[in-house]
Protein backbone atom coordinates (compact mmCIF):
# COMPACT_ATOMS: atom_id res chain seq x y z
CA UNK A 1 3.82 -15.06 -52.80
CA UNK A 2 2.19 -13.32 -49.47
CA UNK A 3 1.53 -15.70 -46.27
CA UNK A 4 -2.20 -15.04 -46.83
CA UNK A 5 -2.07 -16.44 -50.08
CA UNK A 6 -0.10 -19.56 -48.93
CA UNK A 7 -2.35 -19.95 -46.20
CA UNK A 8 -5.59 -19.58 -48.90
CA UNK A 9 -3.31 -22.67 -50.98
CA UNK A 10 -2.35 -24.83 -48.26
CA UNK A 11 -5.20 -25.49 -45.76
CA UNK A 12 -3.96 -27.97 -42.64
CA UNK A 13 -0.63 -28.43 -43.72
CA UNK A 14 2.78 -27.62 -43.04
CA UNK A 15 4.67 -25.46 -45.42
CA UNK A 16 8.92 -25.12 -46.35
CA UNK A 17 9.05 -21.35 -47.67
CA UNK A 18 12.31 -19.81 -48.78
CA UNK A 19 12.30 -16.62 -47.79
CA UNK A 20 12.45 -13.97 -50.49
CA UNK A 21 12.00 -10.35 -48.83
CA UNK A 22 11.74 -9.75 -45.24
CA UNK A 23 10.11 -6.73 -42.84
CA UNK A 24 12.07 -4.54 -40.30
CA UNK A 25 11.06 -6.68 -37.87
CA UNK A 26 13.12 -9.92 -40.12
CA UNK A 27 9.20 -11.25 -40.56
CA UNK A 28 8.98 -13.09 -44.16
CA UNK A 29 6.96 -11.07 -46.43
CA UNK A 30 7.41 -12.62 -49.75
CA UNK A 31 8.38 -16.32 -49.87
CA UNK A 32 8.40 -19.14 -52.34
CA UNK A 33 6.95 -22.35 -50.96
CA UNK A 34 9.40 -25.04 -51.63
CA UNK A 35 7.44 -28.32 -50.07
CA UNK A 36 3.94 -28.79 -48.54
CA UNK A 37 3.45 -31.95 -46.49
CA UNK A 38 0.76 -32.92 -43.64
CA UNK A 39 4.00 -34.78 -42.51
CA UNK A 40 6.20 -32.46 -40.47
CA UNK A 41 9.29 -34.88 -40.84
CA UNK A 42 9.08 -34.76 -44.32
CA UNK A 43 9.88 -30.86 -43.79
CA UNK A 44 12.56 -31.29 -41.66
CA UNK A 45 14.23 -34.13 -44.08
CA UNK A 46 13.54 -31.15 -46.96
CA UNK A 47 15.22 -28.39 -44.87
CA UNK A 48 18.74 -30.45 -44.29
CA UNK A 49 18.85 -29.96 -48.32
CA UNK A 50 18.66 -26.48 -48.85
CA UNK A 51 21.68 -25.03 -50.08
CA UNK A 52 23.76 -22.85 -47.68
CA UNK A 53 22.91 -19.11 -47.93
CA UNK A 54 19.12 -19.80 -48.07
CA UNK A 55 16.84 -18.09 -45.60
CA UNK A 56 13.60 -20.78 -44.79
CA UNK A 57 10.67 -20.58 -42.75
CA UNK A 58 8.40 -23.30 -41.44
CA UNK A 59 4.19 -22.52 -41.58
CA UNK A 60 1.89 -24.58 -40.35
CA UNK A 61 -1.57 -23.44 -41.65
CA UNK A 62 -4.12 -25.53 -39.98
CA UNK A 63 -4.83 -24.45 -35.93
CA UNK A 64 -2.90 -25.84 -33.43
CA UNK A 65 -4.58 -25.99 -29.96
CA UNK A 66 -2.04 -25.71 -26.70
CA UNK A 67 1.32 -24.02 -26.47
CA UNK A 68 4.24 -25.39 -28.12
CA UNK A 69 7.94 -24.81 -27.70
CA UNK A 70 10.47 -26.19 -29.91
CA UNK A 71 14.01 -26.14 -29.14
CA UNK A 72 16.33 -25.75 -32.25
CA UNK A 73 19.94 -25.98 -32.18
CA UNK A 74 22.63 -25.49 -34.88
């Protein structure tokens, strides 16, 4: 599935997408949504299950207003 088309599915919501092919630039191009949820903790909870070796990606497809910066350590 193309981000446009999981954008067109999942209005206002954020989106767990394993990553299936990726552009030069390591973008995702085709991904499989795994979970949809308009509760981002319920994507986070969803991500510490994914099986080691798995490339994810986090969408939120609704507008966000502001600037954001989220600090992620592993």
């Amino acid at each position: 599935m193309k981000i446009s088309e999981v954008k067109k599915k999942f209005k206002n919501t954020w989106v767990l997408l394993e990553v299936i092919k990726e552009n030069e630039l390591n973008q995702p191009v085709d991904v499989k949504p795994l979970l949809a949820s308009s509760d981002r903790n319920k994507i986070y909870e969803r991500i510490a299950k994914v099986p080691k070796g798995k490339t994810v990606a986090t969408l939120y497809t609704g507008r966000i207003s502001g600037s954001f910066l989220f600090k992620c350590q592993f």
